[in-house]
Every structure is written in structure tokens, then in C-alpha cells.
N, C-alpha and C. Protein backbone atom coordinates (compact mmCIF):
# COMPACT_ATOMS: atom_id res chain seq x y z
N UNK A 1 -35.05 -68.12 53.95
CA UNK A 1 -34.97 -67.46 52.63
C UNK A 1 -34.66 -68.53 51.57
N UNK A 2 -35.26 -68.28 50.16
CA UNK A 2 -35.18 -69.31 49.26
C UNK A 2 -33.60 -69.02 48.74
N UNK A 3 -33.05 -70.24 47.85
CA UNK A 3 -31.85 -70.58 47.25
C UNK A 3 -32.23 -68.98 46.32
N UNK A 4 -33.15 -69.40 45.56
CA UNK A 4 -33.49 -68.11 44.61
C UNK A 4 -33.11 -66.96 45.24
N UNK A 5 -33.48 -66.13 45.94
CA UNK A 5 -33.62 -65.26 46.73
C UNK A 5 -31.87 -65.04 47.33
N UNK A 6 -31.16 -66.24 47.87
CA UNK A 6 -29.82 -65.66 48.40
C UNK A 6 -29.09 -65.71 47.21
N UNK A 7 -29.40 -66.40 46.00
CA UNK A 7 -28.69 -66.44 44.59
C UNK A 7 -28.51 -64.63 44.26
N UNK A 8 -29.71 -64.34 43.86
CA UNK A 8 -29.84 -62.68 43.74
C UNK A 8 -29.23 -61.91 44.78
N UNK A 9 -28.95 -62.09 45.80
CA UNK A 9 -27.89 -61.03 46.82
C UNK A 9 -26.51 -61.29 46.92
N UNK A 10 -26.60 -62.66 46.31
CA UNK A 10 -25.26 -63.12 46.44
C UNK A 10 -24.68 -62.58 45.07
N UNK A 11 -25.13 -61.96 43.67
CA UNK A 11 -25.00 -61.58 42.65
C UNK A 11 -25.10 -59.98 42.58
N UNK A 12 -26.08 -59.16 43.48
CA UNK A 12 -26.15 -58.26 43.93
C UNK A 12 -24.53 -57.33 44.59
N UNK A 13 -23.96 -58.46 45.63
CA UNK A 13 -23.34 -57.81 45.95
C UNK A 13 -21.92 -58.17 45.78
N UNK A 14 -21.76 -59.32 44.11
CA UNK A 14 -21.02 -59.25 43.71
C UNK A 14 -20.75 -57.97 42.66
N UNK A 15 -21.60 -57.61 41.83
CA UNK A 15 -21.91 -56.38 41.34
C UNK A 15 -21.15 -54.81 41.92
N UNK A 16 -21.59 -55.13 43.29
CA UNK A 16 -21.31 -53.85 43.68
C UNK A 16 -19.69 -53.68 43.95
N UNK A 17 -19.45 -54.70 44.22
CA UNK A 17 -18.14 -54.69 44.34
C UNK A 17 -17.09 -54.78 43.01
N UNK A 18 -17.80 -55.17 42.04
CA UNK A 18 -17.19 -55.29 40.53
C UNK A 18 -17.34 -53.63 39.74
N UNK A 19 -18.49 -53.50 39.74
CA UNK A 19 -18.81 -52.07 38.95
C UNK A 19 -17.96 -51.09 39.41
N UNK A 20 -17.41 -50.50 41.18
CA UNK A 20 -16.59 -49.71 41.19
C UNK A 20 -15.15 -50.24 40.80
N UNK A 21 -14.99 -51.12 40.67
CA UNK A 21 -13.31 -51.67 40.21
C UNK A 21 -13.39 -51.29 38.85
N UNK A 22 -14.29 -51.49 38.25
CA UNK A 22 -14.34 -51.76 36.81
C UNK A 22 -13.83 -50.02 36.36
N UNK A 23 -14.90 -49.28 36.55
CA UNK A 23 -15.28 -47.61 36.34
C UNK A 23 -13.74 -47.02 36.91
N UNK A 24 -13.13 -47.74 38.18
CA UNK A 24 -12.16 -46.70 38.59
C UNK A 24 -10.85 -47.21 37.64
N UNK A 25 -10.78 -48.64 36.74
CA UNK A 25 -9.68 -49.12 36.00
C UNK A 25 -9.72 -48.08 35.29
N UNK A 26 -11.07 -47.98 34.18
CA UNK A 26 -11.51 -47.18 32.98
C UNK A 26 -10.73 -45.76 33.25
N UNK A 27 -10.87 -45.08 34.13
CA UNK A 27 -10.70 -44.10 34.53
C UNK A 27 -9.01 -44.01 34.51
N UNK A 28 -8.25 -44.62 35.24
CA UNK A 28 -7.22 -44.42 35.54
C UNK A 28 -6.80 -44.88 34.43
N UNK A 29 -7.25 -46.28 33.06
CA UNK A 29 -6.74 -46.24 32.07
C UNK A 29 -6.58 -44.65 30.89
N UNK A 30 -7.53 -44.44 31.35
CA UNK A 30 -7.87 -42.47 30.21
C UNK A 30 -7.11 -41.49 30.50
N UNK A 31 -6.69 -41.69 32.09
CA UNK A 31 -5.45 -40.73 32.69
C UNK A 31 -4.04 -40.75 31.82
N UNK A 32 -3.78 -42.22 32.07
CA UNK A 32 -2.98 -43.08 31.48
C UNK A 32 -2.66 -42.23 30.27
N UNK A 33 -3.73 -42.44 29.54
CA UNK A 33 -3.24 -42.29 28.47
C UNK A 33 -3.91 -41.10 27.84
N UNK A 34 -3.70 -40.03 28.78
CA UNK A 34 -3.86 -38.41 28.50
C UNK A 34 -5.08 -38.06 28.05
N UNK A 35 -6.42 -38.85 27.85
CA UNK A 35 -7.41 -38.64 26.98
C UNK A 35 -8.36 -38.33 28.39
N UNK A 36 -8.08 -37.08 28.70
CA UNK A 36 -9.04 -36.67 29.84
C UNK A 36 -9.07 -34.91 29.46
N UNK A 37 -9.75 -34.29 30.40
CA UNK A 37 -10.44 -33.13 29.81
C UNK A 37 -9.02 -31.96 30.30
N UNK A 38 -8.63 -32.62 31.56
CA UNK A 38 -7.74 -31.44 31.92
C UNK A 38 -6.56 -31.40 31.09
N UNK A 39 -5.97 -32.85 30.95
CA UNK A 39 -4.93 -33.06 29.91
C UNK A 39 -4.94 -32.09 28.86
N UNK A 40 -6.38 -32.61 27.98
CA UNK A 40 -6.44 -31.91 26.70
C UNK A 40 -6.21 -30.29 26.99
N UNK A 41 -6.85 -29.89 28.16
CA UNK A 41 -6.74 -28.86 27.85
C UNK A 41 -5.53 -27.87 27.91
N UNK A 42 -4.63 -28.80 28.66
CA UNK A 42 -3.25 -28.68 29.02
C UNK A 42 -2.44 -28.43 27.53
N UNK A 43 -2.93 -29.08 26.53
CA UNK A 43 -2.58 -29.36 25.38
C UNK A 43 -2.61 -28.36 24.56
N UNK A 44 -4.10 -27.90 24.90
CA UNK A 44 -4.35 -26.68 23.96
C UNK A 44 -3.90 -25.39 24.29
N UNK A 45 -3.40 -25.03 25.44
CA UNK A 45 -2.66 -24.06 26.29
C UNK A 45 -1.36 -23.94 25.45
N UNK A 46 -0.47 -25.52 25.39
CA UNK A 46 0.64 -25.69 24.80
C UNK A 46 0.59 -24.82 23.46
N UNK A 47 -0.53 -25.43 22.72
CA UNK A 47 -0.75 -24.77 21.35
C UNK A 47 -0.47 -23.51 21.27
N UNK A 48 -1.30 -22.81 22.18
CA UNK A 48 -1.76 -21.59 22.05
C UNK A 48 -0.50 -20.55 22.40
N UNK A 49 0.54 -21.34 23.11
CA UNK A 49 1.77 -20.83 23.63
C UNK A 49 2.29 -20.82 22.32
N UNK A 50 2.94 -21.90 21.65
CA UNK A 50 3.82 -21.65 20.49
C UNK A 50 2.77 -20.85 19.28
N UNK A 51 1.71 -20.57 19.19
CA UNK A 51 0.81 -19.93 18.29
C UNK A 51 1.44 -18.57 18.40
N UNK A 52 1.54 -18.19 19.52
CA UNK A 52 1.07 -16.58 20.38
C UNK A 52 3.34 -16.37 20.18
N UNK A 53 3.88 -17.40 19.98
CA UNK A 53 4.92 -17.26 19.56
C UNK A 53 5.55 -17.13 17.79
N UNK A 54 4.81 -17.48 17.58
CA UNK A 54 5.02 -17.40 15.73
C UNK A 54 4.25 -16.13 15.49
N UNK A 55 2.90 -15.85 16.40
CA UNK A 55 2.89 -14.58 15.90
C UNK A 55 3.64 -13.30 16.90
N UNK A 56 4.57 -13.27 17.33
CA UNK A 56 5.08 -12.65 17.72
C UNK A 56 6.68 -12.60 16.95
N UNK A 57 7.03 -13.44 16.77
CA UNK A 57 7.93 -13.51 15.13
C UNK A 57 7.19 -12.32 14.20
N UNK A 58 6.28 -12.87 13.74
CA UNK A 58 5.64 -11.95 12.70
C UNK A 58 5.61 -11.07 13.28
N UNK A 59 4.91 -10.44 14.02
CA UNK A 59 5.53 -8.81 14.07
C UNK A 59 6.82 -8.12 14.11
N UNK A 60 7.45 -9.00 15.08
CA UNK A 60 8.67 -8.44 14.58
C UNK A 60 9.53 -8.02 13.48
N UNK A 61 9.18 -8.84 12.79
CA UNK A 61 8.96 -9.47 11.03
C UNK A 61 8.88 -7.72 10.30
N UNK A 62 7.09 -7.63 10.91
CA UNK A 62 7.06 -6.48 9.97
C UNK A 62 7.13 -5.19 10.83
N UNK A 63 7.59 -5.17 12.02
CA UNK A 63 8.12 -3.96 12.56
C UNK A 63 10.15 -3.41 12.24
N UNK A 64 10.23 -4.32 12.01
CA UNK A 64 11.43 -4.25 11.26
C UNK A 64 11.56 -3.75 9.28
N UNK A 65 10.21 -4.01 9.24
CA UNK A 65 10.25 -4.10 7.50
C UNK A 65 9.58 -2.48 7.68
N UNK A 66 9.36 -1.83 9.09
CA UNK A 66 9.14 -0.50 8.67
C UNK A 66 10.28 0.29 9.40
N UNK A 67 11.18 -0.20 8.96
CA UNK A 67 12.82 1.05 9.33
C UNK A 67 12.63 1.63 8.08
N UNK A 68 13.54 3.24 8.93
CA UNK A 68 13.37 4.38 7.92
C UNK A 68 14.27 4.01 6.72
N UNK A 69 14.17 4.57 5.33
CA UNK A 69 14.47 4.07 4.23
C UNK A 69 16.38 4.54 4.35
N UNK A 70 17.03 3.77 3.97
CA UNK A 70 18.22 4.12 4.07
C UNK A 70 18.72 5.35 2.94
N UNK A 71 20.19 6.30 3.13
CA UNK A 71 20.10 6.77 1.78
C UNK A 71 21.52 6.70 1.35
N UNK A 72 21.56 7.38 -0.03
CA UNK A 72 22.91 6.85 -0.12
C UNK A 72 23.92 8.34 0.72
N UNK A 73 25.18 7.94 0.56
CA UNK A 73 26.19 9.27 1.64
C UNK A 73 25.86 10.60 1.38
N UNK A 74 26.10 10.66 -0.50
CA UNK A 74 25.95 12.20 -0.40
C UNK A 74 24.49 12.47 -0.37
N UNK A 75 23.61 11.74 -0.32
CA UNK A 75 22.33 12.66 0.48
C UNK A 75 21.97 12.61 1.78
N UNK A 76 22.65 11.50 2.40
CA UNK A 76 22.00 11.71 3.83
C UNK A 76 23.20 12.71 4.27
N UNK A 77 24.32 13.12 4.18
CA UNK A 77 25.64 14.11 4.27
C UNK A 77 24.43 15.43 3.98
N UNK A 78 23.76 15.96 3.12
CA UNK A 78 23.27 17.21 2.38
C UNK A 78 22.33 17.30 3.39
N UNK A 79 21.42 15.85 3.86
CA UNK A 79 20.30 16.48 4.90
C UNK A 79 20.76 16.87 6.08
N UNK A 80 22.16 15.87 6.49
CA UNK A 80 22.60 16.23 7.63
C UNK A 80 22.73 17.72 8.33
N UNK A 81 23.15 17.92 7.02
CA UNK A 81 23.96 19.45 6.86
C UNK A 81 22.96 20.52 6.88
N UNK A 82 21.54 20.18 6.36
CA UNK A 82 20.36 21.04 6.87
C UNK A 82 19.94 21.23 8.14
N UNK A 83 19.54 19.41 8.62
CA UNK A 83 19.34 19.60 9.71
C UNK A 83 20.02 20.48 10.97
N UNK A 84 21.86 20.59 10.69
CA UNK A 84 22.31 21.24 11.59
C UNK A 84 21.95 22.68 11.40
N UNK A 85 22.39 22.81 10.49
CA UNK A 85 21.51 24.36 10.12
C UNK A 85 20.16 25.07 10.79
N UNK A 86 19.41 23.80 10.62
CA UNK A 86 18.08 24.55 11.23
C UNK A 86 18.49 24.31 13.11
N UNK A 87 19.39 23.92 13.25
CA UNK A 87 19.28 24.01 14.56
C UNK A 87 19.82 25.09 15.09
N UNK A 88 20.29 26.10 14.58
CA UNK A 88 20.53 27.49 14.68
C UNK A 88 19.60 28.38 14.59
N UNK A 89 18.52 28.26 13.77
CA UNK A 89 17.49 28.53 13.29
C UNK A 89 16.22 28.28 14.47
N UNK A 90 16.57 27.29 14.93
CA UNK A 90 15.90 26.86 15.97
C UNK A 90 15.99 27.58 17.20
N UNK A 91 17.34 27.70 17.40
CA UNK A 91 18.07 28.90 18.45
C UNK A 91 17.40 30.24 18.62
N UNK A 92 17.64 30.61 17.58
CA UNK A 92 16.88 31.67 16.97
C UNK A 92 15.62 32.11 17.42
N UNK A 93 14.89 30.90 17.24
CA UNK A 93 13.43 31.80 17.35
C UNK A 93 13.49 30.88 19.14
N UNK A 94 14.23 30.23 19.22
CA UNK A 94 13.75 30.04 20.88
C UNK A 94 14.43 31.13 21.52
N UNK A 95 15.26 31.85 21.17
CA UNK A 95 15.69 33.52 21.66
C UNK A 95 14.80 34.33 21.32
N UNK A 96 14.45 34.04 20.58
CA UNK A 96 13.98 35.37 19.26
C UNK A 96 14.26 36.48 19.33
N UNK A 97 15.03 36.58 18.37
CA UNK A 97 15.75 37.93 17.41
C UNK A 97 15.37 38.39 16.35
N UNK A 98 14.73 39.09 15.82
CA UNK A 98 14.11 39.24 14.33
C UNK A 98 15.28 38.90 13.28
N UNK A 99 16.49 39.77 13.58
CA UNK A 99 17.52 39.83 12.70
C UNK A 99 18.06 38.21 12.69
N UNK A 100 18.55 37.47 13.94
CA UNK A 100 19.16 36.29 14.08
C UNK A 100 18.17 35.54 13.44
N UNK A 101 16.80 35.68 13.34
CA UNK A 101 15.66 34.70 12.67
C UNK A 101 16.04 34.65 11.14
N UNK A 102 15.92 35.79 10.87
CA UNK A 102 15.92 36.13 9.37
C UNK A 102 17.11 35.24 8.56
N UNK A 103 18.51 36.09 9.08
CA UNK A 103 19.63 35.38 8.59
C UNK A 103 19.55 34.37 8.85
N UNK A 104 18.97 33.23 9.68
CA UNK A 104 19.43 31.59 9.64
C UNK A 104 18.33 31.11 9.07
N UNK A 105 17.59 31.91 8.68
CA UNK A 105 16.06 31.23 8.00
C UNK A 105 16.89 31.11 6.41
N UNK A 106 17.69 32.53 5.84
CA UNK A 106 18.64 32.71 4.29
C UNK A 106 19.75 31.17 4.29
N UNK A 107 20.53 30.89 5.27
CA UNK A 107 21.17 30.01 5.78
C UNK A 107 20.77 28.81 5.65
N UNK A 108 19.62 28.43 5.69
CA UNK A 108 18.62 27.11 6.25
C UNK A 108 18.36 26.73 4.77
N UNK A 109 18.12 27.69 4.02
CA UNK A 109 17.72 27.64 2.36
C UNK A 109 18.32 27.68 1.29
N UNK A 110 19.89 27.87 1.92
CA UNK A 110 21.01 27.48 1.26
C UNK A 110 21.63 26.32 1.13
N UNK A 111 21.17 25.86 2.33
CA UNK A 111 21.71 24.72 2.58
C UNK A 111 20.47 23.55 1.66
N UNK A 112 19.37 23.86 1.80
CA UNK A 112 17.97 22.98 1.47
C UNK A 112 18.56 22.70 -0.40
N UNK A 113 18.63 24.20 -0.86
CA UNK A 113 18.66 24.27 -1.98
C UNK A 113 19.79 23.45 -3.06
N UNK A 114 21.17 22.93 -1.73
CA UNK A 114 22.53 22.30 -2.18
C UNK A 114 22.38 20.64 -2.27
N UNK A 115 20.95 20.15 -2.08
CA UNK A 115 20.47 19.08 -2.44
C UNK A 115 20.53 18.54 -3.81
N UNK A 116 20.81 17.63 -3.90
CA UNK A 116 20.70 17.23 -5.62
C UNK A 116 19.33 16.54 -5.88
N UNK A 117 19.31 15.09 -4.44
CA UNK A 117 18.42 14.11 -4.77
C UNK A 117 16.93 14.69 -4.64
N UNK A 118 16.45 14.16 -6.11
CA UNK A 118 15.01 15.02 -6.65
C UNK A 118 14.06 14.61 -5.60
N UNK A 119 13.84 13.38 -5.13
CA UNK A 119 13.39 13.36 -3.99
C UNK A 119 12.74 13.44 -2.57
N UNK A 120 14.14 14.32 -2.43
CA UNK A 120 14.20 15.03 -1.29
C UNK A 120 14.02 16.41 -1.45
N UNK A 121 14.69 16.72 -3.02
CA UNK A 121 14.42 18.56 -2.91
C UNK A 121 12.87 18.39 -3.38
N UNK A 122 12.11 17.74 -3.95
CA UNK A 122 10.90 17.88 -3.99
C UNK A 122 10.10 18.20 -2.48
N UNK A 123 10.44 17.70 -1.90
CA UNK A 123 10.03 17.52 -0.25
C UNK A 123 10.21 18.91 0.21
N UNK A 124 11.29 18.87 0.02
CA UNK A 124 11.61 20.81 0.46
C UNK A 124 11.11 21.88 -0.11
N UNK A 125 11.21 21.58 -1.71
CA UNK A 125 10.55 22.97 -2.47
C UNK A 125 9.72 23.63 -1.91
N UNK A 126 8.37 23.26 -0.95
CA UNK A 126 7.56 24.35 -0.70
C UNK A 126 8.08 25.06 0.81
N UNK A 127 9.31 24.06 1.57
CA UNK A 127 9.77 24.76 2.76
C UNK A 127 10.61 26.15 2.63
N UNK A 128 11.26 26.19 1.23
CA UNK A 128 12.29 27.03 0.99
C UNK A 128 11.57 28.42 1.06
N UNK A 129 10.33 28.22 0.04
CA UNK A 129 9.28 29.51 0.20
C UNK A 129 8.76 29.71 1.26
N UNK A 130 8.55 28.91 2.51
CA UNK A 130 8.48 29.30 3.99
C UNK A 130 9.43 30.11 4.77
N UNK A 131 10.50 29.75 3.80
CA UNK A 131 11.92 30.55 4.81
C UNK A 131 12.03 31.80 4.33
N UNK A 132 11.68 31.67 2.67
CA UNK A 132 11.85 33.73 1.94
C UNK A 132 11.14 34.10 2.84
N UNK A 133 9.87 33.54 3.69
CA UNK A 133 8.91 34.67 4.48
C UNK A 133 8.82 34.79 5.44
N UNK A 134 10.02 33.97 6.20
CA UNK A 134 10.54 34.39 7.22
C UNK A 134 11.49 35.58 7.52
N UNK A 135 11.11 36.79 7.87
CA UNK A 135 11.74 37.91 7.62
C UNK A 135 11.60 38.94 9.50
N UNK A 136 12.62 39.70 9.44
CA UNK A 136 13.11 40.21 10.76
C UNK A 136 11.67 41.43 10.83
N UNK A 137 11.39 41.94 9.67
CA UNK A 137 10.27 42.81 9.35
C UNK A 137 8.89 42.23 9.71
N UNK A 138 8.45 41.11 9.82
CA UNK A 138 7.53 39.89 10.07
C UNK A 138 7.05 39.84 11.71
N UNK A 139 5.65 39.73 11.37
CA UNK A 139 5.32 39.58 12.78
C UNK A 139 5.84 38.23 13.79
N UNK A 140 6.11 38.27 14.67
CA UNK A 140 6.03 36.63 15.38
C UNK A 140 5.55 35.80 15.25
N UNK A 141 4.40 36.35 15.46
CA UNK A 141 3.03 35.28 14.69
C UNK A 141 3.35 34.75 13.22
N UNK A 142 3.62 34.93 12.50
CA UNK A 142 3.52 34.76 10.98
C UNK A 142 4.88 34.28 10.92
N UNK A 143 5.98 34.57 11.80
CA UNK A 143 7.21 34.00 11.43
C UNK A 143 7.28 32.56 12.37
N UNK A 144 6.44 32.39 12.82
CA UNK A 144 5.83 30.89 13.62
C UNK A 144 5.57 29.93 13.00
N UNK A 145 4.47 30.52 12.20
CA UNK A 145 3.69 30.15 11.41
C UNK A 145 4.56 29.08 9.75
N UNK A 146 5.18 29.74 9.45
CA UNK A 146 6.13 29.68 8.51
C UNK A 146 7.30 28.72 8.70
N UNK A 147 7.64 28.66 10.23
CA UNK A 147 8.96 28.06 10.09
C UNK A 147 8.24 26.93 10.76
N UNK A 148 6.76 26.86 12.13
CA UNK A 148 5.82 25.75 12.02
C UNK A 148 5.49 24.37 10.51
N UNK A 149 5.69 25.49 9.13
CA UNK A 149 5.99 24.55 8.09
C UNK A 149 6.84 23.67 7.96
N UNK A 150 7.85 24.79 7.67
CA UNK A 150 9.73 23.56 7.38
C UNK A 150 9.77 22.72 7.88
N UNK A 151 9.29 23.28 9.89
CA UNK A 151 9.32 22.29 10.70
C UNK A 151 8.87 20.57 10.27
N UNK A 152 7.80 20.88 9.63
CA UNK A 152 6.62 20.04 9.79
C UNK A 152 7.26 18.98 8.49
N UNK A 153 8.01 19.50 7.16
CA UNK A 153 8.50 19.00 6.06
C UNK A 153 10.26 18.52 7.07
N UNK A 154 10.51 19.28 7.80
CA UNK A 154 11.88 18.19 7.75
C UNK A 154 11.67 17.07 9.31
N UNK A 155 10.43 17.45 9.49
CA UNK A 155 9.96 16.15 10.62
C UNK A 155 9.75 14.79 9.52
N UNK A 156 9.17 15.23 8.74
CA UNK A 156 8.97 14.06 7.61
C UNK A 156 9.66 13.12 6.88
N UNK A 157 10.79 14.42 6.97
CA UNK A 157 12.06 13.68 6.25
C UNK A 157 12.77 12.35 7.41
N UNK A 158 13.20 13.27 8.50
CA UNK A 158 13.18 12.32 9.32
C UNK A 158 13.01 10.99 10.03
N UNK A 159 11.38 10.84 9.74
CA UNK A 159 10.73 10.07 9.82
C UNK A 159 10.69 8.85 8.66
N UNK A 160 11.34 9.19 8.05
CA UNK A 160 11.17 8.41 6.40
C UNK A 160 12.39 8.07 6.29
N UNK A 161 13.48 8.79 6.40
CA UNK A 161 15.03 8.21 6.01
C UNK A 161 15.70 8.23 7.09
N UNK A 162 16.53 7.70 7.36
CA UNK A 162 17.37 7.00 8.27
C UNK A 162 18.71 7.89 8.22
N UNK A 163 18.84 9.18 8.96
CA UNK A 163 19.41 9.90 9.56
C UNK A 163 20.47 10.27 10.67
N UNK A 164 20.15 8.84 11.23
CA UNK A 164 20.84 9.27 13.00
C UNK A 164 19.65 8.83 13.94
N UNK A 165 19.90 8.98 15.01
CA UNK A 165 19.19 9.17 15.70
C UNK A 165 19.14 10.14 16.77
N UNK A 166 19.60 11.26 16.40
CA UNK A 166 19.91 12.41 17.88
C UNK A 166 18.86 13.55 17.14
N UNK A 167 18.24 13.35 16.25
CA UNK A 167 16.72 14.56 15.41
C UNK A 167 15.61 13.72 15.71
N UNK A 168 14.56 14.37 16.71
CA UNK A 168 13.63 13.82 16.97
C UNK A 168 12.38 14.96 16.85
N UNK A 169 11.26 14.89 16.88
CA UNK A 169 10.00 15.49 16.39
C UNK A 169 9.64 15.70 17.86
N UNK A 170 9.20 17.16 17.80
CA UNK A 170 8.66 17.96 19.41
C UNK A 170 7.06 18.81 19.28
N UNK A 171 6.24 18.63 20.44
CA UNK A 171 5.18 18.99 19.89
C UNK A 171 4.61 19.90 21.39
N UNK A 172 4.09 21.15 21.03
CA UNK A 172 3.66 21.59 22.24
C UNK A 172 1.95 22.32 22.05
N UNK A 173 1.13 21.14 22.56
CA UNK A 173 -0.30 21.60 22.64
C UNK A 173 -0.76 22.84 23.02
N UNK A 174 -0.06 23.69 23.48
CA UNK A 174 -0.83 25.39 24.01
C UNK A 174 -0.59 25.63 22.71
N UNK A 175 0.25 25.67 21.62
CA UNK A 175 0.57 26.49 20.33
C UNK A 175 -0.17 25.45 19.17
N UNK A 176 0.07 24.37 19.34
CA UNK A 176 -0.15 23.40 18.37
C UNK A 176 0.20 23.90 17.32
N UNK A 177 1.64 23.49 17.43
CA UNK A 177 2.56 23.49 16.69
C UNK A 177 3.93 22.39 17.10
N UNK A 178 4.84 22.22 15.80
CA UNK A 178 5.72 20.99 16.11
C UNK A 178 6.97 21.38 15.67
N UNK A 179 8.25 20.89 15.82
CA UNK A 179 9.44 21.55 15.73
C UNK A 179 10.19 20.33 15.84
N UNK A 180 11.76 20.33 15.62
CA UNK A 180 12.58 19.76 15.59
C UNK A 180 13.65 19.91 16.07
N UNK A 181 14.29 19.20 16.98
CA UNK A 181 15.13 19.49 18.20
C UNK A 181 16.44 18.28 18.30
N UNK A 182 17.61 18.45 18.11
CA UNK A 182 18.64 17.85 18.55
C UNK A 182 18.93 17.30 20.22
N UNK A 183 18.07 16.22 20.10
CA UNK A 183 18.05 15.41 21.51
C UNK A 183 18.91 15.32 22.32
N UNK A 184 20.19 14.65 21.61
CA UNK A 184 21.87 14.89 22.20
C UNK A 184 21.82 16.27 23.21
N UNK A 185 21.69 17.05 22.22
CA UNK A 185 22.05 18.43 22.34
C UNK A 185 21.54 19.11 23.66
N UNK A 186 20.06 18.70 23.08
CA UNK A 186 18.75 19.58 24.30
C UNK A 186 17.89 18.83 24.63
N UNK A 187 18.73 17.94 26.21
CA UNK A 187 17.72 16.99 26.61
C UNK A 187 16.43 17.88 27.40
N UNK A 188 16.18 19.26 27.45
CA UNK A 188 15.02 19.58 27.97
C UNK A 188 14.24 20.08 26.83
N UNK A 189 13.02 19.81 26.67
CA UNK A 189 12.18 21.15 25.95
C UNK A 189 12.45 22.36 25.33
N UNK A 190 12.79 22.63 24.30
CA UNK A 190 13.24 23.89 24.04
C UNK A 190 12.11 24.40 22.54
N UNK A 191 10.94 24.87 23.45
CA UNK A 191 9.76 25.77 22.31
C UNK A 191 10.12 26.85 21.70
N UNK A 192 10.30 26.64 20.68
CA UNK A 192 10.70 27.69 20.03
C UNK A 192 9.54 28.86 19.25
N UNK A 193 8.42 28.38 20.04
CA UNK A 193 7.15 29.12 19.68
C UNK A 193 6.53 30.09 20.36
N UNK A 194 6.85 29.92 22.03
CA UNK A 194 6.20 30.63 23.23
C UNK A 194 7.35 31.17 23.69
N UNK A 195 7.50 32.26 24.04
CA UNK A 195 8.19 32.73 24.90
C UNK A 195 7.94 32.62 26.51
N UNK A 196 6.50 32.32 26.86
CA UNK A 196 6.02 33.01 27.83
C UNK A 196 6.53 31.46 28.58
N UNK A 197 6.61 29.94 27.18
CA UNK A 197 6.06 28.67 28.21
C UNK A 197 7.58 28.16 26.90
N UNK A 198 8.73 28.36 27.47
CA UNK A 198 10.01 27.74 26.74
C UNK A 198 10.47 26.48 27.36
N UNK A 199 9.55 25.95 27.83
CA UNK A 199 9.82 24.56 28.13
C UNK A 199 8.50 24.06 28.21
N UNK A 200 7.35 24.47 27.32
CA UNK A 200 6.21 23.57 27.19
C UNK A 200 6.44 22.54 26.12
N UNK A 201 6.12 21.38 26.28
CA UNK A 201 5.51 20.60 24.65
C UNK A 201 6.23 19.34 25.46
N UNK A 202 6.26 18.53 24.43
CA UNK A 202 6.78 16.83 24.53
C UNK A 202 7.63 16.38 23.65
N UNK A 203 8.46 15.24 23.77
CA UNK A 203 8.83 14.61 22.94
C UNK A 203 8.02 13.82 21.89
N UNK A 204 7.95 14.02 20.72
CA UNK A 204 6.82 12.90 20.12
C UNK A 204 7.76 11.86 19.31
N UNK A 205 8.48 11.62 18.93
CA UNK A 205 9.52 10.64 18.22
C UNK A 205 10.77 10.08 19.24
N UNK A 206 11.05 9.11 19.05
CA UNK A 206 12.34 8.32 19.42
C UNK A 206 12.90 7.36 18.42
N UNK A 207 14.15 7.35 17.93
CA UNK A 207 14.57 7.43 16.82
C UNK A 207 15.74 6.80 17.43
């Protein structure tokens, strides 16, 4: 074999032995110094962790900026003082008595009416005329119907001002209708719409 000829193999298979040294330095230099694909992506994970944390701040943020509106004593004292009221009222038609309906419905509207803050008696004004027509003379149906209103105006209130937390909002799909129930009080179901199903409906609020 010519000089030429073992020159080229002798260069050949210096090559081969250089090019993988070379490629595996490169390599382990990029490790080195984090500029590889898994790294990065290790990186962007990181990101995405403290991202998925700032926005979780923010909600909290604005789940807090929707608490019920505070009030001052003597009105949240005046609603208090309704709310207990209607929970007699409530009694009432979950017994149902025409007469016991009637009188705590007069009761319920005495109390609505000893409100000052405009407010709030605005809120009520059209419940009060739900309660004149609540009457012992009145069908069931229609005296359902009626106190299904108030219900529905002092669920609202509820929901909006910052009360307590033992008045929570009750809802029972065979009537579809909703009511208001002292949780403390009556940890079961108490429909004040059905006689037939006095423990149908759900809790719909937690407060």
C-alpha cells in the first residue's frame, strides 16, 4: 500500500476517534450549563408554578372583595329581629294552621315595618303586601304562594348583608319554591310548603 493511501487511514481513523470526543464534550458542556431541552423545560414548569400561584392570590383577592356588605348595629339588630320572627312564621306553615299562619304573617310585618334603613325597607315594601295576604281565610295554595315571596326578598337580604351565619336559603324542586331556615336550629329539612314531603328540598346557601 502507498505512503498516500496509509496517510488517509491513518487520518481516517484519527477522525473517528476525535469527532466522538469532540460531540460528547459539546454535549456535556450544554448540560453544564442548563441549555438543553429538558432543563428548559424544567424551567418553564417552574414558571408556570409561581404563575398558577399569583393567580391564585388573585382570586382570593376577589373572592374576598365579594363578602356580604356589612351594616351598621341598629340595622342589622332590626333584620335580626325579622328574621327571628319569620322563623315562627316558618313554623307555622311547616305545621300549618290557618290561624297560627295568619297571626305570625301580622307579626312578621311588624317587625319588617320597625326598619328605618331606606334601603332595606325598600327591599321589603313589596313583602309586607305579601303578608296582608296571607290570611287563615286563604287557600294553601295562595298562602304558599305569598309567603314563597317574602321568602324569596329576605333570602336576598341575606345574601347581600352580613347577618350571621346560622340563616341560610332552602330550596325544594317538587314545589319550586324557596324558604328560609335557621340552620343552628333545624339541621334537617324543614318544607314548609308540602305537607305530604316535610323533609323534601336542599340546602342552597352556606353562610
Amino acid at each position: 500500500m502507498s505512503e498516500c493511501c496509509e496517510s488517509k487511514l491513518s487520518s481516517k481513523k484519527i477522525l473517528l476517534v476525535i469527532v466522538p470526543f469532540v460531540v460528547a464534550l459539546i454535549s456535556y458542556e450544554s448540560f453544564a450549563s442548563g441549555d438543553h431541552e429538558d432543563s428548559s423545560h424544567g424551567k418553564m414548569n417552574h414558571k408556570k408554578m409561581d404563575h398558577s400561584k399569583m393567580n391564585h392570590g388573585k382570586m382570593e383577592k376577589t373572592m374576598n372583595s365579594g363578602n356580604r356588605k356589612l351594616l351598621d348595629t341598629q340595622t342589622k339588630k332590626g333584620i335580626l329581629s325579622v328574621l327571628e320572627e319569620n322563623e315562627t312564621l316558618h313554623n307555622s306553615f311547616f305545621e300549618y294552621n290557618g290561624n297560627s299562619v295568619e297571626k305570625a304573617a301580622k307579626s312578621l310585618k311588624t317587625k319588617m315595618k320597625n326598619i328605618s334603613n331606606p334601603e332595606i325597607s325598600k327591599l321589603l315594601k313589596f313583602s309586607i303586601t305579601n303578608l296582608d295576604e296571607i290570611k287563615s281565610s286563604s287557600s294553601r295554595e295562595d298562602n304558599n304562594q305569598n309567603y314563597h315571596l317574602v321568602s324569596m326578598a329576605l333570602i336576598h337580604i341575606v345574601n347581600t348583608y352580613d347577618v350571621g351565619k346560622k340563616y341560610n336559603a332552602y330550596s325544594c324542586p317538587m314545589v319550586k319554591k324557596k324558604w328560609l331556615q335557621n340552620s343552628n336550629k333545624l339541621t334537617k329539612i324543614h318544607n314548609p310548603y308540602a305537607k305530604g314531603m316535610p323533609h323534601c328540598g336542599s340546602k342552597v346557601t352556606s353562610h
